[in-house]
Protein backbone atom coordinates (compact mmCIF):
# COMPACT_ATOMS: atom_id res chain seq x y z
CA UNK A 1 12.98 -14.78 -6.83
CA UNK A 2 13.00 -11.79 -4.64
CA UNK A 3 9.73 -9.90 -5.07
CA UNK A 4 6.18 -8.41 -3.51
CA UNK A 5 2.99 -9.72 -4.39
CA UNK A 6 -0.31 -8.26 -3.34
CA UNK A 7 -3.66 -9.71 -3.37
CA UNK A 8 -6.98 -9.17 -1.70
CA UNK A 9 -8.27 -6.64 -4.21
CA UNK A 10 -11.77 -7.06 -6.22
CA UNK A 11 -15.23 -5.59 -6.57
CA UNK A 12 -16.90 -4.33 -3.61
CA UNK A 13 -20.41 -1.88 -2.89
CA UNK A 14 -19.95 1.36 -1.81
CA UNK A 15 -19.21 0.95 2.23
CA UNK A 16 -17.96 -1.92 2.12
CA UNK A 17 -14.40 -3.36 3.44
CA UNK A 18 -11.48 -5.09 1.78
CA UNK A 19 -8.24 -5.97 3.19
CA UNK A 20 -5.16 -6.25 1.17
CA UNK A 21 -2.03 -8.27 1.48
CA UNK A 22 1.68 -7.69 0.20
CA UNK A 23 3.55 -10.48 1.02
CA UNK A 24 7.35 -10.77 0.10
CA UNK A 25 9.25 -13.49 -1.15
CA UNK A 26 12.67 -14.15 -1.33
CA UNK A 27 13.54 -11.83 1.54
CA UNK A 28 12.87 -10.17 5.11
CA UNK A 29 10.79 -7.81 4.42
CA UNK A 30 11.27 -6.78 8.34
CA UNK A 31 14.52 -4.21 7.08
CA UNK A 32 11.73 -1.93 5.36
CA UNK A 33 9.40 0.50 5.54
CA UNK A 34 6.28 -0.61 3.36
CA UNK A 35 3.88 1.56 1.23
CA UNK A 36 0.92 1.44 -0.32
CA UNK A 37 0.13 3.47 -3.46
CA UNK A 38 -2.50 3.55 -6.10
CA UNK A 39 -3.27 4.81 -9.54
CA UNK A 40 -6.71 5.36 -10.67
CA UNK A 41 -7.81 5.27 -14.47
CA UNK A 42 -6.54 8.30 -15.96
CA UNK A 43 -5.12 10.00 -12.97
CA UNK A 44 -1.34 10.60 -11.17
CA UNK A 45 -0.01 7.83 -8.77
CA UNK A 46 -1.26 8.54 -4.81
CA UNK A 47 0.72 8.13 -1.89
CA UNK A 48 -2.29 5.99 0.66
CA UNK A 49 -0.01 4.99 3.77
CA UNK A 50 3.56 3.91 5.31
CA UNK A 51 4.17 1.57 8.13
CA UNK A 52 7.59 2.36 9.48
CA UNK A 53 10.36 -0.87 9.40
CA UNK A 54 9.06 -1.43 13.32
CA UNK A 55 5.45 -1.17 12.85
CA UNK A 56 5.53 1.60 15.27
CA UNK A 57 5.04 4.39 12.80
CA UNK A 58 2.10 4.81 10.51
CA UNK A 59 1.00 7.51 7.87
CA UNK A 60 -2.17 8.00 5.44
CA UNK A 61 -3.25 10.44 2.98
CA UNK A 62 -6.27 12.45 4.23
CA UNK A 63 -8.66 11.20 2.23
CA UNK A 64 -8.30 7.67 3.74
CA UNK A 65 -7.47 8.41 7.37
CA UNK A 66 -9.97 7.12 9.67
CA UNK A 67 -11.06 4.66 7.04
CA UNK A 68 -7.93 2.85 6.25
CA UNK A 69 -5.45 0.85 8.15
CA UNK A 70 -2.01 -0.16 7.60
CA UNK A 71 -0.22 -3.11 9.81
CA UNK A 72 2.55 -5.79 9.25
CA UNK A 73 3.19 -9.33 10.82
CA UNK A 74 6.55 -9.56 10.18
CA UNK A 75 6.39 -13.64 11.73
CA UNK A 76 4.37 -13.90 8.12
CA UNK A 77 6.90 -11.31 6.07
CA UNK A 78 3.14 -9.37 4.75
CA UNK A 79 2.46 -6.25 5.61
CA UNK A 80 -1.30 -5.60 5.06
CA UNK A 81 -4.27 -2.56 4.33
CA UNK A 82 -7.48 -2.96 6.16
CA UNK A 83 -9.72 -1.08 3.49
CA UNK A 84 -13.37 0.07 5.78
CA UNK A 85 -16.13 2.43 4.14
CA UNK A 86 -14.79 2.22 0.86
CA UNK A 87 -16.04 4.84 -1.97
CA UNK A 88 -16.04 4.99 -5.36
CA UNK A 89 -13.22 7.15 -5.60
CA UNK A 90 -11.13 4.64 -3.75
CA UNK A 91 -11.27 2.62 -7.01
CA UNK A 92 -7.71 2.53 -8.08
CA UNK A 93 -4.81 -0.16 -8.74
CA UNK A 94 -2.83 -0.76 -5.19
CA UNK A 95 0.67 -1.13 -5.53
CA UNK A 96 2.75 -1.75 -2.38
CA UNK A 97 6.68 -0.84 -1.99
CA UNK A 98 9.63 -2.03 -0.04
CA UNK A 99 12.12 0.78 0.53
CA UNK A 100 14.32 2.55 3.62
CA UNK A 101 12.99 5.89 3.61
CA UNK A 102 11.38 7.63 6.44
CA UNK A 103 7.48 7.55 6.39
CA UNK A 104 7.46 10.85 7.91
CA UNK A 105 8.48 14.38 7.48
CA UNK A 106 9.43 15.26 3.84
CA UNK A 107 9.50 11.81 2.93
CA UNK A 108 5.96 11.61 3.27
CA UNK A 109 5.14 13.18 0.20
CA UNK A 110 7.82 11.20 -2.14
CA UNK A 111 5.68 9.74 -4.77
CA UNK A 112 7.64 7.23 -7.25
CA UNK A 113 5.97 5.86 -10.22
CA UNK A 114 5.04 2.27 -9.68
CA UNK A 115 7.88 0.45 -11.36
CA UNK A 116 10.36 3.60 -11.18
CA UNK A 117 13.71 1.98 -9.02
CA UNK A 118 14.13 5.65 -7.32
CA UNK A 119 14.48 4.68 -3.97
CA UNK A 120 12.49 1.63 -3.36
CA UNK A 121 13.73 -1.37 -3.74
CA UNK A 122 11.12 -3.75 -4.03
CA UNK A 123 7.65 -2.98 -6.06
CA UNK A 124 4.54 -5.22 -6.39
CA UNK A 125 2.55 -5.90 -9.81
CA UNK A 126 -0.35 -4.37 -8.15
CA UNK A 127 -3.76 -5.36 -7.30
CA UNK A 128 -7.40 -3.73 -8.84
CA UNK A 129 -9.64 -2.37 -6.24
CA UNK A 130 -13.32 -1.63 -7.62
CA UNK A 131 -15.62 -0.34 -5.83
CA UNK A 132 -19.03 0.51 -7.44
CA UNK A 133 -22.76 -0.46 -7.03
């Protein structure tokens, strides 16, 4: 079965780190850029961050550069989300995406529903990130 999965996600205090995994199965995920989006209770889907298809390319929203960080190890087909001085508005669902768009430029701001097949090809179920005290 060809498909992400993510895990890592959970309950942590205010400050504290997480790291998340999205791990593919069924194919190389080493053809395709990777994002991470989330969805918090009641509000629109966010773009978080893009790793380009070599690794060498990385992008964040604002309000987690500096705090965040994106990698892959393509040897273990995951790409991952190092997750440091996390806040309560951080709480959210993570959802991370296979596709072969650009991480950059106008593609940046391209914001699919989780789910939605318009342009990525491969979708996670998502993982819960809470972060509260």
């Amino acid at each position: 079965q060809l498909q992400l999965v993510e895990s890592g996600g959970g309950l942590v205090q205010p400050g504290g780190s997480l790291r998340l995994s999205c791990a593919a199965s069924g194919f190389t995920l080493d053809s395709y850029a990777v994002r991470w989006f989330r969805r918090a209770p009641g509000k629109e889907t966010e773009r978080v961050s893009c790793i380009s298809i070599s690794g060498g390319g990385t992008n964040y929203v604002d309000s987690v550069r500096g705090r965040f960080t994106i990698s892959r190890d393509n040897a273990k087909n995951t790409v991952y989300l190092q997750m440091n001085s996390l806040k309560p508005e951080d709480t959210a669902v993570y959802y991370c995406a296979a596709h072969r768009k650009s991480c950059f430029g106008g593609s940046w701001y391209w914001t699919p529903e989780p789910g939605s097949t318009d342009g990525i090809d491969y979708w996670g179920n998502g993982t819960l990130v809470t972060v509260s005290s």
